[in-house]
C-alpha atoms as a PDB file:
ATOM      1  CA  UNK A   1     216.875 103.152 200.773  1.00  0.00           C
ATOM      2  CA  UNK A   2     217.182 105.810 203.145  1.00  0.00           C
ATOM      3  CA  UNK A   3     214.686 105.387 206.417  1.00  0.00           C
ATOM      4  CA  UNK A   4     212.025 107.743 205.477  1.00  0.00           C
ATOM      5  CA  UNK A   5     212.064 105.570 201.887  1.00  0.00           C
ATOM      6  CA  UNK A   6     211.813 102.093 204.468  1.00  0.00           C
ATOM      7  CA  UNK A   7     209.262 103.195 206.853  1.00  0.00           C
ATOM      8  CA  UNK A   8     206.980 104.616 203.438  1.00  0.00           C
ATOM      9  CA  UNK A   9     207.434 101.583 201.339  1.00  0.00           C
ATOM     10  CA  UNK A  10     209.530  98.672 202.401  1.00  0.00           C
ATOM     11  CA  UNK A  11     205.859  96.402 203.519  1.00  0.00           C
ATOM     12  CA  UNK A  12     204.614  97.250 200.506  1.00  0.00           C
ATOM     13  CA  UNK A  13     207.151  95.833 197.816  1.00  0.00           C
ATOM     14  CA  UNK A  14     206.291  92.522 199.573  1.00  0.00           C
ATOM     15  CA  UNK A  15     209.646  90.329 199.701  1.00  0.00           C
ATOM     16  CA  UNK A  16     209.301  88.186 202.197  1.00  0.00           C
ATOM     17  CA  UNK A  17     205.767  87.959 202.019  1.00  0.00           C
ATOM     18  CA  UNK A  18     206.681  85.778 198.193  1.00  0.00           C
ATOM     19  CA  UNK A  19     208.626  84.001 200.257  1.00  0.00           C
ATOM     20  CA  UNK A  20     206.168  82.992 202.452  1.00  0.00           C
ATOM     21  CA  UNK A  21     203.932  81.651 199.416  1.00  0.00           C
ATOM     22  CA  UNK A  22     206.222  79.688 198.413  1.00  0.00           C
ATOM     23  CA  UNK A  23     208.090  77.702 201.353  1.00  0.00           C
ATOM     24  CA  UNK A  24     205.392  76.523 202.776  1.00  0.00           C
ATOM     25  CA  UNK A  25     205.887  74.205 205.614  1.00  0.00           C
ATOM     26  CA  UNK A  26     209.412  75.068 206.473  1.00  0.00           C
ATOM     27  CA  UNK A  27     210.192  75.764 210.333  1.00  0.00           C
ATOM     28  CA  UNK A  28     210.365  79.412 211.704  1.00  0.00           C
ATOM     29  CA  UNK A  29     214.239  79.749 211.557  1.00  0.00           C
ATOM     30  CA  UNK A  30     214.794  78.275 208.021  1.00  0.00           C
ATOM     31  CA  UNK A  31     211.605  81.004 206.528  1.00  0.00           C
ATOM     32  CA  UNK A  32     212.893  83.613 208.260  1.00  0.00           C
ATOM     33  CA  UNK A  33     216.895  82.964 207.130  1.00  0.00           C
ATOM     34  CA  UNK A  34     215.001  82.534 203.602  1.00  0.00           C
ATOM     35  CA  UNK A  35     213.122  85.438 203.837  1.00  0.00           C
ATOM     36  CA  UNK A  36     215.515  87.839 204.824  1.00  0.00           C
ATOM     37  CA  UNK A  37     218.205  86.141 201.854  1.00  0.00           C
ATOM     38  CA  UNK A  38     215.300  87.196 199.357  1.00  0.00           C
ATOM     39  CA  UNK A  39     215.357  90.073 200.756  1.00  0.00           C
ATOM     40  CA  UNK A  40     218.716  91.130 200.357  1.00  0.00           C
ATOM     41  CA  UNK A  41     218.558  89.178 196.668  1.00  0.00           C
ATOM     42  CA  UNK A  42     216.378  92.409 195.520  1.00  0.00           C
ATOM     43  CA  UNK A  43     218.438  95.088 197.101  1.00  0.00           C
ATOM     44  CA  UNK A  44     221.374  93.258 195.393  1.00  0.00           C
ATOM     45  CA  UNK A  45     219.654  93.540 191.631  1.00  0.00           C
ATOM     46  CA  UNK A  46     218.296  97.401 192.823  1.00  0.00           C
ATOM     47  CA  UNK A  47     222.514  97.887 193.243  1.00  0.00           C
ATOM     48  CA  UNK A  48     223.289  96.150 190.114  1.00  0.00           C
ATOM     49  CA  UNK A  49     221.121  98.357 188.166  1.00  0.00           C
ATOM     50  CA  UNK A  50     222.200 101.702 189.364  1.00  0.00           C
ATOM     51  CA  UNK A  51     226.098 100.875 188.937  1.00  0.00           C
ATOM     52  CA  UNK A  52     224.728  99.990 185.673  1.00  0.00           C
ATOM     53  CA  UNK A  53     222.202 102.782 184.884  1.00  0.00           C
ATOM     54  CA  UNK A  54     225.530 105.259 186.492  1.00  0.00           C
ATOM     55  CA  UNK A  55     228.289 103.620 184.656  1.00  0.00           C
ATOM     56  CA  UNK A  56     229.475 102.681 187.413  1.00  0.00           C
ATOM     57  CA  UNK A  57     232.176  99.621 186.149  1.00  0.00           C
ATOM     58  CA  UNK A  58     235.141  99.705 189.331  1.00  0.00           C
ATOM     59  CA  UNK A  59     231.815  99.576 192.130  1.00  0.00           C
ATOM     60  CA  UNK A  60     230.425  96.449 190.398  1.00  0.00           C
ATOM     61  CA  UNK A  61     233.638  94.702 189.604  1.00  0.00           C
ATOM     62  CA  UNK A  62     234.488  95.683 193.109  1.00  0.00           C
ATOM     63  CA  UNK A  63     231.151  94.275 194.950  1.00  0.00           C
ATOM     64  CA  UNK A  64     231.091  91.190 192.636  1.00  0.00           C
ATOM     65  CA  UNK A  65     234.730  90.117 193.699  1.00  0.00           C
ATOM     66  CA  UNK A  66     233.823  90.521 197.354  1.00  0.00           C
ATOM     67  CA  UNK A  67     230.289  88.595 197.213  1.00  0.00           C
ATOM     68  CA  UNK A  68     232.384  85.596 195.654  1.00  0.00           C
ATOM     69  CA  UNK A  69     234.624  85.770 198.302  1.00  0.00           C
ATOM     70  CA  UNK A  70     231.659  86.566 200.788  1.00  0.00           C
ATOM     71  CA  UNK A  71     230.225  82.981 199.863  1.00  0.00           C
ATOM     72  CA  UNK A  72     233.488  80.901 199.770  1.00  0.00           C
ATOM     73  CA  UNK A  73     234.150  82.246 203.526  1.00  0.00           C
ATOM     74  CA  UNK A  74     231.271  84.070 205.073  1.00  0.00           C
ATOM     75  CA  UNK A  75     232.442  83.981 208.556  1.00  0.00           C
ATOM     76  CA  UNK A  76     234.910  85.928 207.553  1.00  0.00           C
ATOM     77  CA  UNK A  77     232.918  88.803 206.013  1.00  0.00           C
ATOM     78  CA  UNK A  78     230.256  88.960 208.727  1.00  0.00           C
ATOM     79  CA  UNK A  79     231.661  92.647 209.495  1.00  0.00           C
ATOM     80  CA  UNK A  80     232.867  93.986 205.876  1.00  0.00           C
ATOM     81  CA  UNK A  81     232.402  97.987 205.919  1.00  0.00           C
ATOM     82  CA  UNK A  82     229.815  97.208 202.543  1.00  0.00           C
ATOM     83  CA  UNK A  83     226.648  95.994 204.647  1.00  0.00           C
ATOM     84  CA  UNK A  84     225.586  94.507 201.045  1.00  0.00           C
ATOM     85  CA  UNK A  85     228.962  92.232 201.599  1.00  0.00           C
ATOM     86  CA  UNK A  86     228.227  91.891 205.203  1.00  0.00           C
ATOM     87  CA  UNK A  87     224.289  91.255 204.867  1.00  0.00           C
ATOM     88  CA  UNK A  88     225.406  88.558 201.850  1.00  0.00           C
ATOM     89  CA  UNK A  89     227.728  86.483 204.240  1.00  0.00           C
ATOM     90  CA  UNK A  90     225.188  86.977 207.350  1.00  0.00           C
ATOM     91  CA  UNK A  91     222.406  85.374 205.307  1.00  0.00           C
ATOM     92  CA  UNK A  92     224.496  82.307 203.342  1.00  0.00           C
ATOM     93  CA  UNK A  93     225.648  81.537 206.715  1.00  0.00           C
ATOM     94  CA  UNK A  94     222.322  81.496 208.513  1.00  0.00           C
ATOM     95  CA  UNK A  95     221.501  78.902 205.718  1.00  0.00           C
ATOM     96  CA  UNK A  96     224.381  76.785 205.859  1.00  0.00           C
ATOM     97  CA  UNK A  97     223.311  75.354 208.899  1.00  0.00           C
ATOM     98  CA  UNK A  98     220.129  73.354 207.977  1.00  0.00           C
ATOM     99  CA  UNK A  99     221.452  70.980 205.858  1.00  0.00           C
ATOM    100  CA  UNK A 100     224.818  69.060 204.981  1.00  0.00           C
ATOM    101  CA  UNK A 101     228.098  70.457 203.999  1.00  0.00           C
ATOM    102  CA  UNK A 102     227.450  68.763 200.448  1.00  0.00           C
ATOM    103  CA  UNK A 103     224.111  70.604 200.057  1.00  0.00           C
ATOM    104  CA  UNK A 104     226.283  74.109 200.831  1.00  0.00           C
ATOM    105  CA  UNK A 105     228.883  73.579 198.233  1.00  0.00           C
ATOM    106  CA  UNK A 106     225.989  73.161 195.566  1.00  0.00           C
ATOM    107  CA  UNK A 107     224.545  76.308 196.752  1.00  0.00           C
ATOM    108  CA  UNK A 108     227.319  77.859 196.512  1.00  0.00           C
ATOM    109  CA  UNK A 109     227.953  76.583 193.101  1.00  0.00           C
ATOM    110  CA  UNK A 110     224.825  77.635 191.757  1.00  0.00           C
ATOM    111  CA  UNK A 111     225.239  80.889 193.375  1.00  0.00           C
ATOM    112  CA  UNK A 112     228.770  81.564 192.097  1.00  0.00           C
ATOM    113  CA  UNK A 113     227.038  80.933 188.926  1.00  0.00           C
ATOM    114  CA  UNK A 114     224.508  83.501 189.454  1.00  0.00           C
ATOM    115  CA  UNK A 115     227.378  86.231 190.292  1.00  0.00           C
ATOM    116  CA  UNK A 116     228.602  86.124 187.145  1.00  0.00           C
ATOM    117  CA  UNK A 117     225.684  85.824 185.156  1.00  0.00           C
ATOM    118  CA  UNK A 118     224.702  89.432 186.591  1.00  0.00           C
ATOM    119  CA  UNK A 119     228.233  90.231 185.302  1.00  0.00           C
ATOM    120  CA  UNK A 120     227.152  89.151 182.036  1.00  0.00           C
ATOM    121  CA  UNK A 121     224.137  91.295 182.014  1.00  0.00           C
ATOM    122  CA  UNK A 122     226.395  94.310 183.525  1.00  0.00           C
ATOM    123  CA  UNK A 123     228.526  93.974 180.264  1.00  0.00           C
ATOM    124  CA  UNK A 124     225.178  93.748 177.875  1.00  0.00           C
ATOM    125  CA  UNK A 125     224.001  96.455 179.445  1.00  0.00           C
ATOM    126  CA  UNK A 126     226.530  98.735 179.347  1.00  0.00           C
ATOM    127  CA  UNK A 127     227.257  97.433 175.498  1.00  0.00           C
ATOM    128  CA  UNK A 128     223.525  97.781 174.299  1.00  0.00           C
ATOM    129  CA  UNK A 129     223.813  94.484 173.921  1.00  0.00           C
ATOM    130  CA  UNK A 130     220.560  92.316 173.365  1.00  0.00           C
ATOM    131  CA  UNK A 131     220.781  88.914 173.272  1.00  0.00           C
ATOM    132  CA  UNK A 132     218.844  86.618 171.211  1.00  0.00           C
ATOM    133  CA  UNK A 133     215.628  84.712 172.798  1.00  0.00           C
ATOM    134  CA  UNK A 134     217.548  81.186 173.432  1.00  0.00           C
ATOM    135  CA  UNK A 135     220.796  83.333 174.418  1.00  0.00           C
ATOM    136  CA  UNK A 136     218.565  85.295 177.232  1.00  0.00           C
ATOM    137  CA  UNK A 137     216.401  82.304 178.261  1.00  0.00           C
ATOM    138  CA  UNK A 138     219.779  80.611 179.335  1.00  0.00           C
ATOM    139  CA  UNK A 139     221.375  83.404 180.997  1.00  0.00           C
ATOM    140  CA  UNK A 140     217.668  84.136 182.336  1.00  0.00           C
ATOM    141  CA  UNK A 141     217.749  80.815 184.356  1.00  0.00           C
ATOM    142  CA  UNK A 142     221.188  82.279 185.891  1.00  0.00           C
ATOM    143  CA  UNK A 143     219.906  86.199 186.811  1.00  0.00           C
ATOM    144  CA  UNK A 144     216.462  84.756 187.845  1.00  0.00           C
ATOM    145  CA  UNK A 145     218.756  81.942 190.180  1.00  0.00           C
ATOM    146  CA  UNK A 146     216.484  79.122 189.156  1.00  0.00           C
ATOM    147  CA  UNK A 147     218.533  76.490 190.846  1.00  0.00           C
ATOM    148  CA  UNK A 148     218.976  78.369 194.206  1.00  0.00           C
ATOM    149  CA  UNK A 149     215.336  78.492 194.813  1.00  0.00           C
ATOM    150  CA  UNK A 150     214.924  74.769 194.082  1.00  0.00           C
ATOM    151  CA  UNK A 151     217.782  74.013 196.468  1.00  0.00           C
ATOM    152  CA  UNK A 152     215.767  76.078 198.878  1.00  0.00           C
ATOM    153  CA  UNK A 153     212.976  73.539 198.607  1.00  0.00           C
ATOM    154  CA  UNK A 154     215.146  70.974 200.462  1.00  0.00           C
ATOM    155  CA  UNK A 155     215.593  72.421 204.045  1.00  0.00           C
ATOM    156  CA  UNK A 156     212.079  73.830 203.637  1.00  0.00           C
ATOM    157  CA  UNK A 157     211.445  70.049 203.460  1.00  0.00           C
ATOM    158  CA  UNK A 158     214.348  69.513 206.181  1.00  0.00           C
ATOM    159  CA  UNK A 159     215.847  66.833 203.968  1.00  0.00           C
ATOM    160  CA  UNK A 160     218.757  66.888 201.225  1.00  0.00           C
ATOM    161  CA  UNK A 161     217.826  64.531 197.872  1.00  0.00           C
ATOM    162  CA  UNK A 162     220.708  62.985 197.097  1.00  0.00           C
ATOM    163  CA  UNK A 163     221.834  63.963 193.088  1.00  0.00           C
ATOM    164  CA  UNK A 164     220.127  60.527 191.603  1.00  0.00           C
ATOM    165  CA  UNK A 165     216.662  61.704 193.411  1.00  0.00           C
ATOM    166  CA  UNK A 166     217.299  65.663 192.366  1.00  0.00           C
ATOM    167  CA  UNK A 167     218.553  65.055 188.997  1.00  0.00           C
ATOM    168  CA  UNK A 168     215.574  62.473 188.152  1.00  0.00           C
ATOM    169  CA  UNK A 169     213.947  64.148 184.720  1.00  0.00           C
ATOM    170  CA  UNK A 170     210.577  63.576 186.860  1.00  0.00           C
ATOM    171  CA  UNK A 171     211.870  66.049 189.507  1.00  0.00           C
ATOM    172  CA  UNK A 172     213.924  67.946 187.295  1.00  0.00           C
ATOM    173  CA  UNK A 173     211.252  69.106 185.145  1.00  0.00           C
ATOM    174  CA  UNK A 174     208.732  69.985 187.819  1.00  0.00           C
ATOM    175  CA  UNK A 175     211.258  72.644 189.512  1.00  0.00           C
ATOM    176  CA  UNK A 176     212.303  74.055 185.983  1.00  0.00           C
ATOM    177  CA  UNK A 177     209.070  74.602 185.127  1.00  0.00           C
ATOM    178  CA  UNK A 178     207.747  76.917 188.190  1.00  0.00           C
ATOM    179  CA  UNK A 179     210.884  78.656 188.015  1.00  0.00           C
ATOM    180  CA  UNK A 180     210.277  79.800 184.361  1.00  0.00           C
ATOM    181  CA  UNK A 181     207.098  80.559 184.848  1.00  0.00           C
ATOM    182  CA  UNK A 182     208.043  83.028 187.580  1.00  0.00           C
ATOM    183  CA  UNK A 183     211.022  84.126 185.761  1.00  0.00           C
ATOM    184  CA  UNK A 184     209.323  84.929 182.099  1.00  0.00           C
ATOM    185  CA  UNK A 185     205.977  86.402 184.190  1.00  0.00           C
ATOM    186  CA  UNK A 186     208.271  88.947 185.862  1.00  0.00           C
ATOM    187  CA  UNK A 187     209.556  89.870 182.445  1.00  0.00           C
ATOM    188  CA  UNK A 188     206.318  90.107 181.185  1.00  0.00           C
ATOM    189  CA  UNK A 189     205.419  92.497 184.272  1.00  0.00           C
ATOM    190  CA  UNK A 190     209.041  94.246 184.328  1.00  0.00           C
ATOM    191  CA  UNK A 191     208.792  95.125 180.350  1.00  0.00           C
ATOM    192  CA  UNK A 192     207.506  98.773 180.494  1.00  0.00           C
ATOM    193  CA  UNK A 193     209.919  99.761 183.306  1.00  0.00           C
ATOM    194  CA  UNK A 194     212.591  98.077 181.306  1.00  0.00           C
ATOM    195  CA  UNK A 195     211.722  99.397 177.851  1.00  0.00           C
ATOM    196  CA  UNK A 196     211.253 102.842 179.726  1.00  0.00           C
ATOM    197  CA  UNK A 197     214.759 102.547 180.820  1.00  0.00           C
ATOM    198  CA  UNK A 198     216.179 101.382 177.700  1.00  0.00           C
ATOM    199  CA  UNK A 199     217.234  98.276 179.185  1.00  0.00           C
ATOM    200  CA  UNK A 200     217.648  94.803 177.029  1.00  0.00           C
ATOM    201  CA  UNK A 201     216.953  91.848 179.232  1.00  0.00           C
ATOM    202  CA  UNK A 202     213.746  90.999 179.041  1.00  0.00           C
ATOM    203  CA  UNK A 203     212.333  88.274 176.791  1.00  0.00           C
ATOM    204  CA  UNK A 204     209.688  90.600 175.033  1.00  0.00           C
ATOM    205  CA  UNK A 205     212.976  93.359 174.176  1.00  0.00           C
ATOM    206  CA  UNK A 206     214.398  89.431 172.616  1.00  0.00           C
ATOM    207  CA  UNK A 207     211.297  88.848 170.546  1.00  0.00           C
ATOM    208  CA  UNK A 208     210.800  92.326 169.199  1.00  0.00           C
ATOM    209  CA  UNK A 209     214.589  92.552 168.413  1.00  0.00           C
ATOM    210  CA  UNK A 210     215.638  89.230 167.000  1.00  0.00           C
ATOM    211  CA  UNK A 211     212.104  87.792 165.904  1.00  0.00           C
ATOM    212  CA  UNK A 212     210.481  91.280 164.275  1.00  0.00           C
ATOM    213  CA  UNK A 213     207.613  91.206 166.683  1.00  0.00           C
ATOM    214  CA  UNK A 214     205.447  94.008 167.511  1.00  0.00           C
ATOM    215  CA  UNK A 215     205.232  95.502 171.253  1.00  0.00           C
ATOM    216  CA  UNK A 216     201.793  93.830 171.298  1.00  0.00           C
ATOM    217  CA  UNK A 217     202.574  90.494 169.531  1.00  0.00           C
ATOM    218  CA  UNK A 218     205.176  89.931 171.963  1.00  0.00           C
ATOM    219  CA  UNK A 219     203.464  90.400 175.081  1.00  0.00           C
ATOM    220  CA  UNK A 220     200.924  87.758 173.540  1.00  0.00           C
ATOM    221  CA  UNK A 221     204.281  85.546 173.094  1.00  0.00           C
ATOM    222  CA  UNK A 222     205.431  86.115 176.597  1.00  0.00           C
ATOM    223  CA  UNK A 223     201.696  85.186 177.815  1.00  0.00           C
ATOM    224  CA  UNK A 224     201.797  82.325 175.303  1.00  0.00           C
ATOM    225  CA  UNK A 225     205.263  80.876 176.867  1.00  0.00           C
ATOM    226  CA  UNK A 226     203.678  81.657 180.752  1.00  0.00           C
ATOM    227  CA  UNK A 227     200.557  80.182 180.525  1.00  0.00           C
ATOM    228  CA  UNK A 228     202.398  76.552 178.631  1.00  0.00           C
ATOM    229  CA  UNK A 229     204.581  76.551 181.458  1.00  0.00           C
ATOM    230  CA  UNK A 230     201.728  76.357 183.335  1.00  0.00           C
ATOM    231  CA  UNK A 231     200.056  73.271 181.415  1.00  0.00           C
ATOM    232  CA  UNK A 232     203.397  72.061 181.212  1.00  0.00           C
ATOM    233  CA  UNK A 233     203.759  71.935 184.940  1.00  0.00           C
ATOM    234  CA  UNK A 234     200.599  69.886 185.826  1.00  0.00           C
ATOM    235  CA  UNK A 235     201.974  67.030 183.453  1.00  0.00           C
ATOM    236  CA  UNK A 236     205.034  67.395 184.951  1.00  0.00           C
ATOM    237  CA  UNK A 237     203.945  67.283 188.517  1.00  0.00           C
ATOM    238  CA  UNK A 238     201.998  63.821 188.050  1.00  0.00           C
ATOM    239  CA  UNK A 239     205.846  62.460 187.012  1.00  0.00           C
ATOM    240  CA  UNK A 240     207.256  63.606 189.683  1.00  0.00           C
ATOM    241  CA  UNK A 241     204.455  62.544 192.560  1.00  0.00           C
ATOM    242  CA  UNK A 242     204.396  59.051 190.660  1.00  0.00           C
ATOM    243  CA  UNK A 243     208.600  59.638 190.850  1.00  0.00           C
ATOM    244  CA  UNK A 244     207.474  60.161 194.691  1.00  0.00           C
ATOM    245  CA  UNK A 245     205.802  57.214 194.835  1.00  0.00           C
ATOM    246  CA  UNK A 246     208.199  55.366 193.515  1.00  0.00           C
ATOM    247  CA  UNK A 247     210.594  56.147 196.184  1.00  0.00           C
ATOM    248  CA  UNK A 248     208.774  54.602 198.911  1.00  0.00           C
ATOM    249  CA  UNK A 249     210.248  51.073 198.560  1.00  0.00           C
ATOM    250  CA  UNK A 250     209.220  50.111 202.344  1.00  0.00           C
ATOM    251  CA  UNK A 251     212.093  51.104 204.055  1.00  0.00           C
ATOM    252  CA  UNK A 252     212.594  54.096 206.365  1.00  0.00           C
ATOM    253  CA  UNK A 253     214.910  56.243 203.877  1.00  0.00           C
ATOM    254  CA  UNK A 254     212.427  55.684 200.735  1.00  0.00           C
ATOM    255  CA  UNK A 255     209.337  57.165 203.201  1.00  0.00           C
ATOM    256  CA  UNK A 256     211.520  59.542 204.133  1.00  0.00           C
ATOM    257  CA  UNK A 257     212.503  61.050 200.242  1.00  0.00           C
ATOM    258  CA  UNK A 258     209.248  60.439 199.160  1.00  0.00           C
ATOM    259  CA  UNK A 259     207.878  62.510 201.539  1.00  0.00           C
ATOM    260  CA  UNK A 260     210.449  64.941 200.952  1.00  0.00           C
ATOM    261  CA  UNK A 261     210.366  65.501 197.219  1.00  0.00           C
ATOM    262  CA  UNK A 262     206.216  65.136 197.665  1.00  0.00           C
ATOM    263  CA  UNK A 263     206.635  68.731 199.890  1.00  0.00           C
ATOM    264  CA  UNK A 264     209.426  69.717 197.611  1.00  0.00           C
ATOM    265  CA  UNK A 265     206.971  69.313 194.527  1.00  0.00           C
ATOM    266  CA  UNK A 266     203.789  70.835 196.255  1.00  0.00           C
ATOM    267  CA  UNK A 267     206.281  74.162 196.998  1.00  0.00           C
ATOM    268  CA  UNK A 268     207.181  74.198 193.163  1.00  0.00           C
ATOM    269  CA  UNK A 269     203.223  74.145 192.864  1.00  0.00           C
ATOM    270  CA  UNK A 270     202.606  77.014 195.570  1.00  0.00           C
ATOM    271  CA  UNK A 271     205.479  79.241 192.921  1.00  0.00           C
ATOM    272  CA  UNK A 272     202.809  79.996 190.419  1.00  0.00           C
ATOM    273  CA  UNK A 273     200.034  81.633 192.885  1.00  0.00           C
ATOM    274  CA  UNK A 274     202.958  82.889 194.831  1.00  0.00           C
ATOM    275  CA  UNK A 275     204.694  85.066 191.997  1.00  0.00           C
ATOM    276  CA  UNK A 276     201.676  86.079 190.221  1.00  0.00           C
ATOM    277  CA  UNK A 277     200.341  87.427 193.581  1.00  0.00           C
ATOM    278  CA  UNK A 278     203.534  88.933 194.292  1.00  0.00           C
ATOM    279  CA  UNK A 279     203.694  90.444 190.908  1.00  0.00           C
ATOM    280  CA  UNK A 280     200.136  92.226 191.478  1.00  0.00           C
ATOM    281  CA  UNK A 281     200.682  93.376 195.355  1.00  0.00           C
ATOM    282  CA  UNK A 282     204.197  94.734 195.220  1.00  0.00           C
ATOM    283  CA  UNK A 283     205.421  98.412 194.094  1.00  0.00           C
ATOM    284  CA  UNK A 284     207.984  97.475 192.355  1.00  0.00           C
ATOM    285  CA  UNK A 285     205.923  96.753 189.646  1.00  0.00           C
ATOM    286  CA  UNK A 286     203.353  99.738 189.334  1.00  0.00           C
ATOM    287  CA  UNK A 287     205.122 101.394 186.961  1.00  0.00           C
ATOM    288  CA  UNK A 288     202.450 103.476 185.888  1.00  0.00           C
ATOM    289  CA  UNK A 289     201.791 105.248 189.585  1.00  0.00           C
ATOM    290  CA  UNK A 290     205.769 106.504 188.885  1.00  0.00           C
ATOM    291  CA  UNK A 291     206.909 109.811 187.921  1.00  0.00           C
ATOM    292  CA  UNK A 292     209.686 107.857 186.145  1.00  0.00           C
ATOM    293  CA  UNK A 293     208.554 104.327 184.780  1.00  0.00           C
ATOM    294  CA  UNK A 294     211.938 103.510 184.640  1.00  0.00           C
ATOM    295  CA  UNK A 295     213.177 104.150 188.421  1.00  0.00           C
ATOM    296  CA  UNK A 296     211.252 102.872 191.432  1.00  0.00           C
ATOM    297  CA  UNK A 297     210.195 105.752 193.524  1.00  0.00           C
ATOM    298  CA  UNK A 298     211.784 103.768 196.306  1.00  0.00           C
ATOM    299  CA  UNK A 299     215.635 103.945 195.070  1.00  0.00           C
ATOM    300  CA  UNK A 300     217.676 107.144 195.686  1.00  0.00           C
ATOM    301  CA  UNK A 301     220.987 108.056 194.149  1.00  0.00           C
ATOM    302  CA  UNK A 302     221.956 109.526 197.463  1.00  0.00           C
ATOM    303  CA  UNK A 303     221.430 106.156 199.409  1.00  0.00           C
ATOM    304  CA  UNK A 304     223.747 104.406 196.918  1.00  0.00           C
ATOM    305  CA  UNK A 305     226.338 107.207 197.129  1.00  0.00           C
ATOM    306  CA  UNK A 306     225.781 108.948 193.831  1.00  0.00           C
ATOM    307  CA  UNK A 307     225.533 112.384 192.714  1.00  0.00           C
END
């Protein structure tokens, strides 16, 4: 975004304010470093889609080499020429220092993961590729980074669960959950810029390819599957606050996890009214005030040094 494209609608798209929704409770410095990663997480995908929409194969194979090695070593890319690179490695290691070196190397993990799931979607793109509905729900949980954001509930919470608390079905459940919600409700909001730009991940392109369904039908699907996540959720929830409870066995270190996955599980909670607000306030989803619906008025060639 050039600065005259910032200063006219950078408040308005509303990144950190989802942010804000959902990490409740976290101290200044760990929002802020959370914030300002989300932030960069869009301008990433607005990339992505232009080297994709432009053909642009050597620039993405390019960046996604360097944001691997951006997150193995990000000290060392603090001042990489590509500020995408350099912003990348600035934010992962603002939030490396919250937690322990354990919780890094599972973000990390999940985030290497989520690197080459947008690879993935660069090569189904390109192909015309549409994948079928359990196909895209898996990769979905990858492009939509499902597990980053739950591991972002933990220094919100400034504590790390330990993998027999965080891998608990009770927990487990509760974070999958909010995350699909926010992940199929986006699709649901994203499908006529994505139909409009012929694109083919999106869970209502799945249905109407692979299951025969009408343009209408599936939008009542992708409703259907949002508001059972929903319903879903609330059982959920009661497992894992009971899970919670649980926890507390009397000593110091049980009050201390059951206080953390209680904050951990009220944040999951605070996803719902945070995305669907987010998904009503921001301009990157009113498609319809567009001259294009398939390009947000806010991206440029120019800025992303195209012709």
């Amino acid at each position: 975004m050039p600065a005259d494209k910032v200063q006219e609608y950078a408040d308005g798209l509303c990144y950190t304010d989802l942010m804000a929704g959902y990490y409740l409770g976290a101290p200044e410095e760990v929002m802020q470093a959370i914030a300002d990663y989300s932030a960069w997480f869009f301008v990433w995908d607005d990339h992505h889609d232009r080297y994709i929409v432009h053909g642009r194969a050597g620039d993405w194979r390019r960046l996604r080499y360097r944001l691997h090695a951006a997150l193995d070593a990000p000290r060392h890319h603090l001042h990489h020429p590509d500020p995408l690179v350099a912003g990348f490695a600035d934010s992962v290691l603002r939030l490396f220092r919250f937690l322990s070196r354990t919780w890094n190397q599972r973000f990390a993990r999940h985030f290497h993961a989520v690197i080459e799931a947008y690879d993935r979607e660069f090569r189904n793109r390109t192909e015309g590729y549409i994948p079928g509905v359990e196909e895209y729900l898996a990769l979905r949980r990858l492009t939509f980074a499902h597990w980053i954001w739950t591991d972002l509930l933990e220094p919100t919470a400034g504590c790390e669960l330990p993998d027999p608390v965080r891998k608990t079905p009770a927990y487990r459940r509760a974070a999958l959950l909010s995350q699909e919600f926010a992940a199929w409700y986006n699709d649901l909001c994203s499908l006529p810029k994505e139909i409009a730009g012929d694109e083919v991940h999106n869970l209502g392109i799945s249905l109407i390819t692979h299951e025969g369904l009408t343009l209408e039908d599936a939008v009542d699907e992708v409703r259907r599957r949002v508001e059972k996540c929903v319903t879903e959720f609330l059982a959920a929830e009661r497992d894992a606050l009971r899970f919670a409870d649980d926890l507390a066995d009397g000593t110091v270190r049980g009050k201390e996890l059951s206080a953390a996955v209680r904050a951990c599980v009220a944040n999951m909670r605070n996803w719902f009214s945070s995305a669907y607000w987010f998904h009503h306030e921001s301009g990157r989803y009113r498609v319809d005030t567009w001259d294009d619906r398939s390009t947000p008025p806010y991206v440029t060639n120019e800025a992303a040094g195209e012709s």
